[in-house]
Protein backbone atom coordinates (compact mmCIF):
# COMPACT_ATOMS: atom_id res chain seq x y z
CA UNK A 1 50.73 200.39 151.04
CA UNK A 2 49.67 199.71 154.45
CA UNK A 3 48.43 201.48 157.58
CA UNK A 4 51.49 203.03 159.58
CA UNK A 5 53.08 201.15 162.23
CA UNK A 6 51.60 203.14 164.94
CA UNK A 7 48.28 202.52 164.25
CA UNK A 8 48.94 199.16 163.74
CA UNK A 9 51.01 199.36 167.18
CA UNK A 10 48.25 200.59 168.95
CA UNK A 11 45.26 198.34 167.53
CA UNK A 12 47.46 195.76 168.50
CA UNK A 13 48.78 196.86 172.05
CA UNK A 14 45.19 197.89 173.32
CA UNK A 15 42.95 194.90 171.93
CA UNK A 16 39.96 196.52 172.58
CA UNK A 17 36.56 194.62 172.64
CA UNK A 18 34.64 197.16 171.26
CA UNK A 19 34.69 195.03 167.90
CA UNK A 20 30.72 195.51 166.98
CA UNK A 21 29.22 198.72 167.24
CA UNK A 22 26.55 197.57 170.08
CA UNK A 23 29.67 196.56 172.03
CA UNK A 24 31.60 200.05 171.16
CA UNK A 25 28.16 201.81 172.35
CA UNK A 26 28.09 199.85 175.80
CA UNK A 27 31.82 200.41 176.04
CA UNK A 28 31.00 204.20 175.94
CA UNK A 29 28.20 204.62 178.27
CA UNK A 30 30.69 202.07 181.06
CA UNK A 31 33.59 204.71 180.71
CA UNK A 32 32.84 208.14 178.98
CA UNK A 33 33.64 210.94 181.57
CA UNK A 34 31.46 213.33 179.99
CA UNK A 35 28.09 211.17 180.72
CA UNK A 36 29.32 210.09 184.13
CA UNK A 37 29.65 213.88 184.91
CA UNK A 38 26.24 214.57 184.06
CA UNK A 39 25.30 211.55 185.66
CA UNK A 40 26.44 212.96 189.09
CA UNK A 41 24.97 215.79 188.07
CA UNK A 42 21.40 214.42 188.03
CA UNK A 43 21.89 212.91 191.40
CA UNK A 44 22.73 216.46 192.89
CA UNK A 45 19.36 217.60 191.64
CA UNK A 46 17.88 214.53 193.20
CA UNK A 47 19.28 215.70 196.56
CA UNK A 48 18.19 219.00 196.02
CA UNK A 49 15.01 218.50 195.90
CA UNK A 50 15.17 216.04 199.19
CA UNK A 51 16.63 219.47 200.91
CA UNK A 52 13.71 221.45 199.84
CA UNK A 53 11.23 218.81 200.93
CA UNK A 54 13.20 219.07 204.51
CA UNK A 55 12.72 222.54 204.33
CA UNK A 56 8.93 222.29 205.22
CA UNK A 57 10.06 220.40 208.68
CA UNK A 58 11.11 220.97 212.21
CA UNK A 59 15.14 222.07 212.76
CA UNK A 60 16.10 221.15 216.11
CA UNK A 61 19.94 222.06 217.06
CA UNK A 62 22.03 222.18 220.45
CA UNK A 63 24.21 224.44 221.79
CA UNK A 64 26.66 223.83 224.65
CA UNK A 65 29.17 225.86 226.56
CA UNK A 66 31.63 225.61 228.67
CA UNK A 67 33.86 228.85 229.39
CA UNK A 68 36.31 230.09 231.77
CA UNK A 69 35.91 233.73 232.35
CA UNK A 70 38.16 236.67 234.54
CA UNK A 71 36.74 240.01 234.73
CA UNK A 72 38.76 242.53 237.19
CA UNK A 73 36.69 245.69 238.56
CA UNK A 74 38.55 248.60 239.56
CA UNK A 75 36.98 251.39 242.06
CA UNK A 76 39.56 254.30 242.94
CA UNK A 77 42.15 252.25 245.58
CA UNK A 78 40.08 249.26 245.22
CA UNK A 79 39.91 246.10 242.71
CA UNK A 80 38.00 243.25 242.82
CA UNK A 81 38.59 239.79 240.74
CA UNK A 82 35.90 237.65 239.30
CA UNK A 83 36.71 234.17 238.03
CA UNK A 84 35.38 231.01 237.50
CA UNK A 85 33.68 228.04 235.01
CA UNK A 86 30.29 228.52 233.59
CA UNK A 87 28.87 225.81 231.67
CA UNK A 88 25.81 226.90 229.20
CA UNK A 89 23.53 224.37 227.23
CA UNK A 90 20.10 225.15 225.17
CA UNK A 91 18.14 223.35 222.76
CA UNK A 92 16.37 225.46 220.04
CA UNK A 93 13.38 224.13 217.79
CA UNK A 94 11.76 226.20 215.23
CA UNK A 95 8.49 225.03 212.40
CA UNK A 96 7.72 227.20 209.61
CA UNK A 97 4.05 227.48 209.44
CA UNK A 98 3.51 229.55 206.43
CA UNK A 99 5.52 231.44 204.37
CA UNK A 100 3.54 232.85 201.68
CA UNK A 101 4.88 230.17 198.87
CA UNK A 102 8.41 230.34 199.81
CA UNK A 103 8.63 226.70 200.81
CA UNK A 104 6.47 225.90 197.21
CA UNK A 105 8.30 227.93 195.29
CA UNK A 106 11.52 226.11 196.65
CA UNK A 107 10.65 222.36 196.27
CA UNK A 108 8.99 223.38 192.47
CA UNK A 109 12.27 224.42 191.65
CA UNK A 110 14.19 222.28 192.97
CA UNK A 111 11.58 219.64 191.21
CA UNK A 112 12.35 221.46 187.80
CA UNK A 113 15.69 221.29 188.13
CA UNK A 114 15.95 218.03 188.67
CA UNK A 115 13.52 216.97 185.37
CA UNK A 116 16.18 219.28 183.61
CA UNK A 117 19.40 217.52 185.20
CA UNK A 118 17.35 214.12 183.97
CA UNK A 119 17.05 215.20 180.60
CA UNK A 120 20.05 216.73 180.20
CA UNK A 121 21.44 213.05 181.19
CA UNK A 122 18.66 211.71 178.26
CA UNK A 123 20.54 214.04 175.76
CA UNK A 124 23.76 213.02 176.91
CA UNK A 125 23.15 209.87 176.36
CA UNK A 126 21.66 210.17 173.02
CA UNK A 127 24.35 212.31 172.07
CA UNK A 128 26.91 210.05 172.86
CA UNK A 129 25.70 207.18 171.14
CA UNK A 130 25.18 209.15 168.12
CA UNK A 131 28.58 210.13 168.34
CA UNK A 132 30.04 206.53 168.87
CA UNK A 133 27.88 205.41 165.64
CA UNK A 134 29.85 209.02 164.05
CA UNK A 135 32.99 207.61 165.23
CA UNK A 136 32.42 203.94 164.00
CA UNK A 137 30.99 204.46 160.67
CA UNK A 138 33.45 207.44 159.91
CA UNK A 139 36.42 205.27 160.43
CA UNK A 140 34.78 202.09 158.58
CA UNK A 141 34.52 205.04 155.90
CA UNK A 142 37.76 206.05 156.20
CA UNK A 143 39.40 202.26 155.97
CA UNK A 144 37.10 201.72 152.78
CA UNK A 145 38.41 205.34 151.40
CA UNK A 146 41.63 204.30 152.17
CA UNK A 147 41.32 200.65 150.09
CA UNK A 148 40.27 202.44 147.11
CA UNK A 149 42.85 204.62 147.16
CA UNK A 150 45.31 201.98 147.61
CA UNK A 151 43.72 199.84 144.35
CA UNK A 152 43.39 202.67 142.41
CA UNK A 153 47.00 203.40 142.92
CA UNK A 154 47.83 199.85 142.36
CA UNK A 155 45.52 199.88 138.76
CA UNK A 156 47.52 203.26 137.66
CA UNK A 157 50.56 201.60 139.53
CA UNK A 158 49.96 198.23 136.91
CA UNK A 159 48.93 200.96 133.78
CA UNK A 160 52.16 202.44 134.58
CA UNK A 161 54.41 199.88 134.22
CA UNK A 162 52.79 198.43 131.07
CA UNK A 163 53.36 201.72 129.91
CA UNK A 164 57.14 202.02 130.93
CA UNK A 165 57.61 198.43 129.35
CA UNK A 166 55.97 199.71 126.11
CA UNK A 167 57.91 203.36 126.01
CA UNK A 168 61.38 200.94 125.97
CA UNK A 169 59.69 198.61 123.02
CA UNK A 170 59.20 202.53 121.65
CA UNK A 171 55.02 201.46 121.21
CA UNK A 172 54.41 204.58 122.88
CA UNK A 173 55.77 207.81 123.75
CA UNK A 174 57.25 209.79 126.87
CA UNK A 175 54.09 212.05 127.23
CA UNK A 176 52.39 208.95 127.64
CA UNK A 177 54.26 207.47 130.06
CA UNK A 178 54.57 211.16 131.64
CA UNK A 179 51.01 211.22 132.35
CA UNK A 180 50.37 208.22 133.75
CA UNK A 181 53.27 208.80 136.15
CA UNK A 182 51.39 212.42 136.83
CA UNK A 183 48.35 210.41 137.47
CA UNK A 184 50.46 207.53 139.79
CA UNK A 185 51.72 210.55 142.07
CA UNK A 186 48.62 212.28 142.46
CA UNK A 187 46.97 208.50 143.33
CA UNK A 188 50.28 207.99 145.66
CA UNK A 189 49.10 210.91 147.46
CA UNK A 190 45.50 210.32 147.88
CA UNK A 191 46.78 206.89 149.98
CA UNK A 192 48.64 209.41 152.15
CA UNK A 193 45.99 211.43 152.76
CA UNK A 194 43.88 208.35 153.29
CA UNK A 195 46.09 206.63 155.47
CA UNK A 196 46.01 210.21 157.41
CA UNK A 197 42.07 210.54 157.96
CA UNK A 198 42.15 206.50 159.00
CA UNK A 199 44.17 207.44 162.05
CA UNK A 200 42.92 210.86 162.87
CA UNK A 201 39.29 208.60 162.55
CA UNK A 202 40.46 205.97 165.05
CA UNK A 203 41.16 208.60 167.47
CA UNK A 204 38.04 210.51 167.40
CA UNK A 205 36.92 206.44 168.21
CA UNK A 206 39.48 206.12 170.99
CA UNK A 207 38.24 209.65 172.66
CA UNK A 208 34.78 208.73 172.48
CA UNK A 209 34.94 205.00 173.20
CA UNK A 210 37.75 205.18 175.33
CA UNK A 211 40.12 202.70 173.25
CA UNK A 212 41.15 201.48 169.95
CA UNK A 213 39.16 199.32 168.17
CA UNK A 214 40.62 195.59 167.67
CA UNK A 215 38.64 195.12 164.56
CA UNK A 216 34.98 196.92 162.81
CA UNK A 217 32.06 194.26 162.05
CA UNK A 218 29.10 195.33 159.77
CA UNK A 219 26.68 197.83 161.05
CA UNK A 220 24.12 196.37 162.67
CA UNK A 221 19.87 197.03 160.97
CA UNK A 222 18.13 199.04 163.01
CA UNK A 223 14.28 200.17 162.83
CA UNK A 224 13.27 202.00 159.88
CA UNK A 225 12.75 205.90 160.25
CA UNK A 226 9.03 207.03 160.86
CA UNK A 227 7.55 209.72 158.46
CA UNK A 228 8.79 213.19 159.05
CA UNK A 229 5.58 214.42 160.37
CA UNK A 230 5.44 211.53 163.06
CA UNK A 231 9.05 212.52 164.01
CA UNK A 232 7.75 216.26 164.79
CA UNK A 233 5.12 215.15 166.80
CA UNK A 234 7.76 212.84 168.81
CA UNK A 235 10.30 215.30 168.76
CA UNK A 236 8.01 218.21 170.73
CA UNK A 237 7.21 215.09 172.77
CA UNK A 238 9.96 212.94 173.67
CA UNK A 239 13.45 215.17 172.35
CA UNK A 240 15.12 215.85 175.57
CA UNK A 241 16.32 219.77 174.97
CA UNK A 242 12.69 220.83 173.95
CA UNK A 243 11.50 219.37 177.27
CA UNK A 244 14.57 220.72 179.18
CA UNK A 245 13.95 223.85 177.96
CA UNK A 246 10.35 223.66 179.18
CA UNK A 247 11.29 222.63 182.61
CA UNK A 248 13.34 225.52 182.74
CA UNK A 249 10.26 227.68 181.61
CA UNK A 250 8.75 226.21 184.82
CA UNK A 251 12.13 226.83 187.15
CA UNK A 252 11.55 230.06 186.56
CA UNK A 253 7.99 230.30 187.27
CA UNK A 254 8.98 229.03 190.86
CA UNK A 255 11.53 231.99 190.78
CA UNK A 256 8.21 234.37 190.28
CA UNK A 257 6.67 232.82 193.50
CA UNK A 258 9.53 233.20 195.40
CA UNK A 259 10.07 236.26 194.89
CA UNK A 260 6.41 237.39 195.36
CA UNK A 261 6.64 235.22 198.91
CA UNK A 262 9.62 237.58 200.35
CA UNK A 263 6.91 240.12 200.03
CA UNK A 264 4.17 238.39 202.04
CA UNK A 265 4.14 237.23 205.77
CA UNK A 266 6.07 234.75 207.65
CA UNK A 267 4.90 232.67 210.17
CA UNK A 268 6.55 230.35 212.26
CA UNK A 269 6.40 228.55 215.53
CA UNK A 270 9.51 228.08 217.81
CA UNK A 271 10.45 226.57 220.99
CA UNK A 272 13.60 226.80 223.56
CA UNK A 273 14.95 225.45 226.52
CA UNK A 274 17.84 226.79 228.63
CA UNK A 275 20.15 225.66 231.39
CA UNK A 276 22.81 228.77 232.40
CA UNK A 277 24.23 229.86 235.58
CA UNK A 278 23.34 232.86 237.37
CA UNK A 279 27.02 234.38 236.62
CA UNK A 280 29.73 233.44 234.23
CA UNK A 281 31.88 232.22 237.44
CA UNK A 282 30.27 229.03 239.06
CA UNK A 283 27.34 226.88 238.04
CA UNK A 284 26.12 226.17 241.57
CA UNK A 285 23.35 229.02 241.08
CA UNK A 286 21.86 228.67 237.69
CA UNK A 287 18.32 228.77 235.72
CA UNK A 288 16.89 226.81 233.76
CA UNK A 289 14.67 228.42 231.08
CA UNK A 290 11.59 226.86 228.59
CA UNK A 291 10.47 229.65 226.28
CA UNK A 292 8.01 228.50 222.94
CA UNK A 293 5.91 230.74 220.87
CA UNK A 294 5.14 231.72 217.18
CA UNK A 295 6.40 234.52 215.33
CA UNK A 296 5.49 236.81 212.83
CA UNK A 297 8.18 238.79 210.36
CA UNK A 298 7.32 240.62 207.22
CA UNK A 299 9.28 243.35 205.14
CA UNK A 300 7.73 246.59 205.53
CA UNK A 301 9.20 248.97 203.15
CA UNK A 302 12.60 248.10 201.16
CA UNK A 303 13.28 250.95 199.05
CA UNK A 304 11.86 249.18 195.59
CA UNK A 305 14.58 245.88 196.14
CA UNK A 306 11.65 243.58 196.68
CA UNK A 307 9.44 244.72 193.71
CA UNK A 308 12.03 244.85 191.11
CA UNK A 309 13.04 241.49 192.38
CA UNK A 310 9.87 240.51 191.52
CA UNK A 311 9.65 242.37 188.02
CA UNK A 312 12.61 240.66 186.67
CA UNK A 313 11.71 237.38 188.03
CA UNK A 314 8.85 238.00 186.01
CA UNK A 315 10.63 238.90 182.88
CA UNK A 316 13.41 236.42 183.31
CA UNK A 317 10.25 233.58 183.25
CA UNK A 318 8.60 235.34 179.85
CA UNK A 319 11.99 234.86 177.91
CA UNK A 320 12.31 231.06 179.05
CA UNK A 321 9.13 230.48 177.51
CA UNK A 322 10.07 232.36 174.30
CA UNK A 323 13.44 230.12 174.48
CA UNK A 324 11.30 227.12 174.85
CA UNK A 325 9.75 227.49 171.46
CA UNK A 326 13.24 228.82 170.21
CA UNK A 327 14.91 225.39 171.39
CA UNK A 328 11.54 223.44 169.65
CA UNK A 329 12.28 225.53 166.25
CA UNK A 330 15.77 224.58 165.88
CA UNK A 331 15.16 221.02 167.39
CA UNK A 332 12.76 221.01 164.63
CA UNK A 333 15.14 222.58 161.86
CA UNK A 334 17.88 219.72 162.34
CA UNK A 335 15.51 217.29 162.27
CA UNK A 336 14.38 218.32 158.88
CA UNK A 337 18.23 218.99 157.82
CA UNK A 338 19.55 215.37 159.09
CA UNK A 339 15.39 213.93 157.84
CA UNK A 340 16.47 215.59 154.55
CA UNK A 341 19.74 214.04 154.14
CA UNK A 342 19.25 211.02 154.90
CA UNK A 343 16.54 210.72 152.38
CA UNK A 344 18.71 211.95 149.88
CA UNK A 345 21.68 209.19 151.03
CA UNK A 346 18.80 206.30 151.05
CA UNK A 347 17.80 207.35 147.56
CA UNK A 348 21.59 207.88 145.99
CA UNK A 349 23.23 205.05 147.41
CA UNK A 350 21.65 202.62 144.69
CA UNK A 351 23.10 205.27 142.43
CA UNK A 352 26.31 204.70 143.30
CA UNK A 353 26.61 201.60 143.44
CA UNK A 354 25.25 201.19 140.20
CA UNK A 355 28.16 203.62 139.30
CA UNK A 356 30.31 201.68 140.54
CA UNK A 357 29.81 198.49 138.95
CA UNK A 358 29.54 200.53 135.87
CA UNK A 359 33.15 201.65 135.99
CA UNK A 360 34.40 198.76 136.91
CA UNK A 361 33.38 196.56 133.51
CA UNK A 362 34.44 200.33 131.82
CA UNK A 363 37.89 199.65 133.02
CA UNK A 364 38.30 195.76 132.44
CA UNK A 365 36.74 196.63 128.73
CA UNK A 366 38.66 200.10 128.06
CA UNK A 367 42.00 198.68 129.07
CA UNK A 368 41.53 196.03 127.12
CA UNK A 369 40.72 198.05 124.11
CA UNK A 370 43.42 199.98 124.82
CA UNK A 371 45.68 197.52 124.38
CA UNK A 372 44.20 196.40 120.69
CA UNK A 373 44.81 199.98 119.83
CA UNK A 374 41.11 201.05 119.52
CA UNK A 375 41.46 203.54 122.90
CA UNK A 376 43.85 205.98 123.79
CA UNK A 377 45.51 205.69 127.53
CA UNK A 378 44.29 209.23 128.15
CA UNK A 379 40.79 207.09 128.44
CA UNK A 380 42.14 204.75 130.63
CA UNK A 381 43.15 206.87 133.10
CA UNK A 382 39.25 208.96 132.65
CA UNK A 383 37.79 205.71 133.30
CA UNK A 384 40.09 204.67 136.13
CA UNK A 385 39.44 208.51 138.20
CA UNK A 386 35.38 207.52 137.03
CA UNK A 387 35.95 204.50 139.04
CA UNK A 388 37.50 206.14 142.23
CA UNK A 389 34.79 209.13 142.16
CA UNK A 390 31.86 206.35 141.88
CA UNK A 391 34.05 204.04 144.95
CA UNK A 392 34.51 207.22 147.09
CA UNK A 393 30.57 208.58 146.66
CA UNK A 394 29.48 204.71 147.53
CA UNK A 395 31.46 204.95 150.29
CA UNK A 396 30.68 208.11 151.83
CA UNK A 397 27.26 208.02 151.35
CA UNK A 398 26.80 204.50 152.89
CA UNK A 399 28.44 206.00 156.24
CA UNK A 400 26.07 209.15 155.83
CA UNK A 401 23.05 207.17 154.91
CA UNK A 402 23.55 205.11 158.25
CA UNK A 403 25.04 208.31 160.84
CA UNK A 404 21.78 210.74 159.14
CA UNK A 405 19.44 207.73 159.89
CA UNK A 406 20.43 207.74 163.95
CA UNK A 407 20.49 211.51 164.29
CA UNK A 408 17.10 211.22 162.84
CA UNK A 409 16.44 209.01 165.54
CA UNK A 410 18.39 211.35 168.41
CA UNK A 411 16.31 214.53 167.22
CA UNK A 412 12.81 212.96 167.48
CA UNK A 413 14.07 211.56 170.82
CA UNK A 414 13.70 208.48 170.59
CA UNK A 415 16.90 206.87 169.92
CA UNK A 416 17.85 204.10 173.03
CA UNK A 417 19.90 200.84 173.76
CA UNK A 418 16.98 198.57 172.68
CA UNK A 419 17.66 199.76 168.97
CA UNK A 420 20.82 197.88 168.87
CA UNK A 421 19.76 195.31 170.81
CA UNK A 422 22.14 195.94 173.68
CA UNK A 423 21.41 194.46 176.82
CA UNK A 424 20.06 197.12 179.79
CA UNK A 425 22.74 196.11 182.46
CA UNK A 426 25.85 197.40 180.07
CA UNK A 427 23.88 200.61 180.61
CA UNK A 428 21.86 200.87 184.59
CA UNK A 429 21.82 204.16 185.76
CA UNK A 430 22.59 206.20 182.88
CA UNK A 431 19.22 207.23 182.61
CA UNK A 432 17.02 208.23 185.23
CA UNK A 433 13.81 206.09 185.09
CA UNK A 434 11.21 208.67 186.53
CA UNK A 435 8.54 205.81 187.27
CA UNK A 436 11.11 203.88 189.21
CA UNK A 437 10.12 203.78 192.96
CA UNK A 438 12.60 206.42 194.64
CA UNK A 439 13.94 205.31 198.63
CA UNK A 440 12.07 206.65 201.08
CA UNK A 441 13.20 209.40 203.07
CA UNK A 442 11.44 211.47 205.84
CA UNK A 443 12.66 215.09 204.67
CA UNK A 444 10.44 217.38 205.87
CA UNK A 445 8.04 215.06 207.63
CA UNK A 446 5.48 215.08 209.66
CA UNK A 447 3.76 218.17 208.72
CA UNK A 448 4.63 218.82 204.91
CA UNK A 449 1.84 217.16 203.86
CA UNK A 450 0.04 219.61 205.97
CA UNK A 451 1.81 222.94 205.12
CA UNK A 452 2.60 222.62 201.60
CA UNK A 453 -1.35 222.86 200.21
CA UNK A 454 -1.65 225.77 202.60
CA UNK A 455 1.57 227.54 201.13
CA UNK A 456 0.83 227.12 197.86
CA UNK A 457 -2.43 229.55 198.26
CA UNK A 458 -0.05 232.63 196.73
CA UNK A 459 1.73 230.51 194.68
CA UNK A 460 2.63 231.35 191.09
CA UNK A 461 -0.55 231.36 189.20
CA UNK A 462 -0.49 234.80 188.93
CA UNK A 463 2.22 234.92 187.22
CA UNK A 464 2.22 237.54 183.53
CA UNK A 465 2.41 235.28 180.13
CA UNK A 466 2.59 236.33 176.62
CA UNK A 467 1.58 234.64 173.34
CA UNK A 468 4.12 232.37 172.17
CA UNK A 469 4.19 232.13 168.38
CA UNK A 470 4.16 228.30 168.08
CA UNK A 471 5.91 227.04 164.10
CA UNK A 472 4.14 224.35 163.32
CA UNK A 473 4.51 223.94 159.48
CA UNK A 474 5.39 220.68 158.16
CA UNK A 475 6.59 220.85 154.34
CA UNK A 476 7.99 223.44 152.22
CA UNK A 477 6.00 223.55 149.33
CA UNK A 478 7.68 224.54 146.12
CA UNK A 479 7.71 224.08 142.60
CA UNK A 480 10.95 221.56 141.38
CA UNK A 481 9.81 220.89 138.42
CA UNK A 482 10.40 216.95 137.28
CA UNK A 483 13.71 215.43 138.16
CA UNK A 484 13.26 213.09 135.39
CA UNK A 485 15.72 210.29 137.00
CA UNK A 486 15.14 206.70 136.77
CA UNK A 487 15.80 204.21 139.07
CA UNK A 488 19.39 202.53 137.96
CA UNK A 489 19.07 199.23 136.69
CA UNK A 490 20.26 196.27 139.07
């Protein structure tokens, strides 16, 4: 029994180059619309803090007008018409000078924001090479499910037959060849249901990828998992929601300034020049106008809008940080559950395999005795299912042993390109390097520099905190008793 046609239609049509899983990976970071979405997103929040930066400078704009205006005046008896072309032009320039940590409290936002949008692009990239190794292992999985299905069908398929041909030389009876055609159907349908997860597999791969693969090479070695406590300590380090979640702590400790600063003074210098006409009608009479000065505004009273502002600015910043240790905890508890499981894969994968070489010789040898007369065929067909359970377990747990060992990997934040040795250009730009030199531009030049120490003075370090329960346990110690196993023998 083979895969269907379509499959086989579409593996063909599409010839995909995504053969090894380092070239699948690459493949997925080149075209995956989800991480180039998030990638633009990071480069908004790059901009946005640019704009704040600009904030601190001068704004300069021009205004020009030219206008044809009629105005008719009537007195009693008497009107009198008024018409003509006026032409207007002004040039406006206004500099904050201080505004209480408004300006701050802007471009630390704005900063936070964009150390979120950069690791949100970190996790998006972990994510999605965790879920291309998901994708690739699961469908080498599924293939190998699907072979063993397909020679365990063939076995009962041969058992069967022998059977048949011994039922007509009346050496055994119709129950016997009943139940090994029950056991043939139910086999006959496992390859269905095989040949079903193979495709549904291969287009989870397709989706994430972004084609069918031509053909599946071994997985690759990569490094060997650190203990777990080493992989907490990266995890509250490196893992990309725990410190997104932190910047977002600090996003809305900005928030707190700002809204304390639309409380406080603002100063700011301004400057204008003029050029109008006397009247609307003609421009031969006109005047021309230079006004500059500073300026001083500041809310007086605002019916309690300003304060509660700044009480749930306040409150809005004490339940980030309580979700920042909420985002650490349960960064913490699937590194344990995918730590955990992966231990268990490592350590029953050599049982398996020994189970599986185990049923095999139990099948060449009870068949054989079978056939002398010493075993019964109901034991041929126990031994055969032994031999499918200990195939499928091998199989299954070598794809979980390998998927549980990179989410261990993703969790602690640490998992990158270099682990599977794939070459940085297949992936520029899809994470931001913070230590790479940014272009330079002027936004808010020349007197940020100036202004922004001096705006900071209210700035948000009075802002309320609470204690923060921090989890820090390691192992759950408990009393299993001895498991008594040994290891199998090679």
């Amino acid at each position: 029994m083979h895969l269907s046609i379509g499959l086989f239609a579409a593996l063909s049509a599409l010839k995909a180059k995504a053969d090894t899983l380092e070239q699948a990976i690459a493949r997925a970071h080149e075209n995956n619309p989800q991480l180039k979405g998030t990638k633009f997103l990071a480069r908004a929040a790059d901009a946005a803090v640019i704009r704040a930066k600009g904030a601190y400078g001068p704004s300069l704009s021009v205004s020009v007008r030219h206008e044809y205006t009629f105005d008719r005046t009537t007195l009693d008896d008497l009107a009198f018409d008024d018409q003509g072309l006026g032409t207007t032009a002004s040039l406006s320039l206004s500099q904050p000078l201080f505004t209480s940590g408004r300006l701050a409290a802007g471009l630390d936002s704005a900063r936070a924001n964009r150390m979120i949008a950069q690791e949100n692009l970190r996790a998006a990239s972990q994510q999605l090479t965790l879920d291309v190794v998901n994708a690739y292992a699961s469908l080498q999985r599924d293939i190998a499910l699907y072979r063993v299905a397909r020679d365990i069908h063939a076995l009962l398929a041969q058992q069967r037959d022998a059977t048949a041909a011994r039922f007509r030389l009346r050496d055994s009876t119709r129950s016997d060849l009943d139940q090994t055609t029950n056991r043939l159907e139910i086999a006959a349908g496992r390859v269905i249901r095989a040949r079903a997860a193979v495709e549904t597999s291969a287009a989870r791969y397709r989706n994430i990828v972004g084609a069918y693969p031509d053909d599946l090479a071994a997985l690759p070695d990569i490094p060997p998992v650190p203990p777990l406590s080493d992989l907490y300590a990266q995890a509250d380090a490196s893992n990309p929601q725990v410190r997104a979640a932190r910047y977002t702590a600090l996003r809305s400790r900005a928030a707190v300034a700002s809204a304390r600063a639309a409380m406080g003074p603002q100063f700011s210098a301004f400057a204008s020049a003029e050029r109008a006409p006397l009247t609307p009608y003609q421009n031969t009479r006109r005047v021309e106008r230079v006004v500059a000065g500073v300026s001083l505004a500041m809310p007086l009273h605002s019916g309690g809008q300003l304060t509660a502002a700044l009480r749930e600015a306040e409150q809005r910043n004490l339940a980030d940080s309580q979700f920042a240790e909420q985002t650490r905890r349960d960064v913490r508890e699937t590194l344990a559950t995918d730590w955990n499981l992966y231990r268990a894969a490592a350590e029953a994968l050599p049982r398996f395999d020994a189970a599986v070489r185990a049923a095999e010789s139990a099948v060449a040898g009870v068949k054989r005795q079978e056939t002398a007369g010493i075993r019964t065929l109901r034991e041929v067909l126990e031994v055969t299912n032994d031999l499918l359970t200990a195939r499928t377990s091998a199989a299954e747990t070598r794809a979980e042993l390998f998927i549980r060992k990179v989410a261990v990997l993703r969790d602690a934040g640490i998992l990158g390109p270099e682990m599977f040795d794939i070459s940085s250009t297949h992936l520029e730009n899809d994470v931001a390097d913070e230590s790479a030199p940014q272009p330079f531009i002027p936004a808010g030049l020349p007197l940020r520099p100036i202004l922004d120490p001096f705006d900071r003075i209210l700035s948000n370090s009075h802002v309320p905190q609470v204690p923060v329960l921090i989890e820090n346990d390691e192992t759950f110690l408990w009393d299993d008793g001895a498991d008594g196993l040994k290891k199998p023998s090679p």
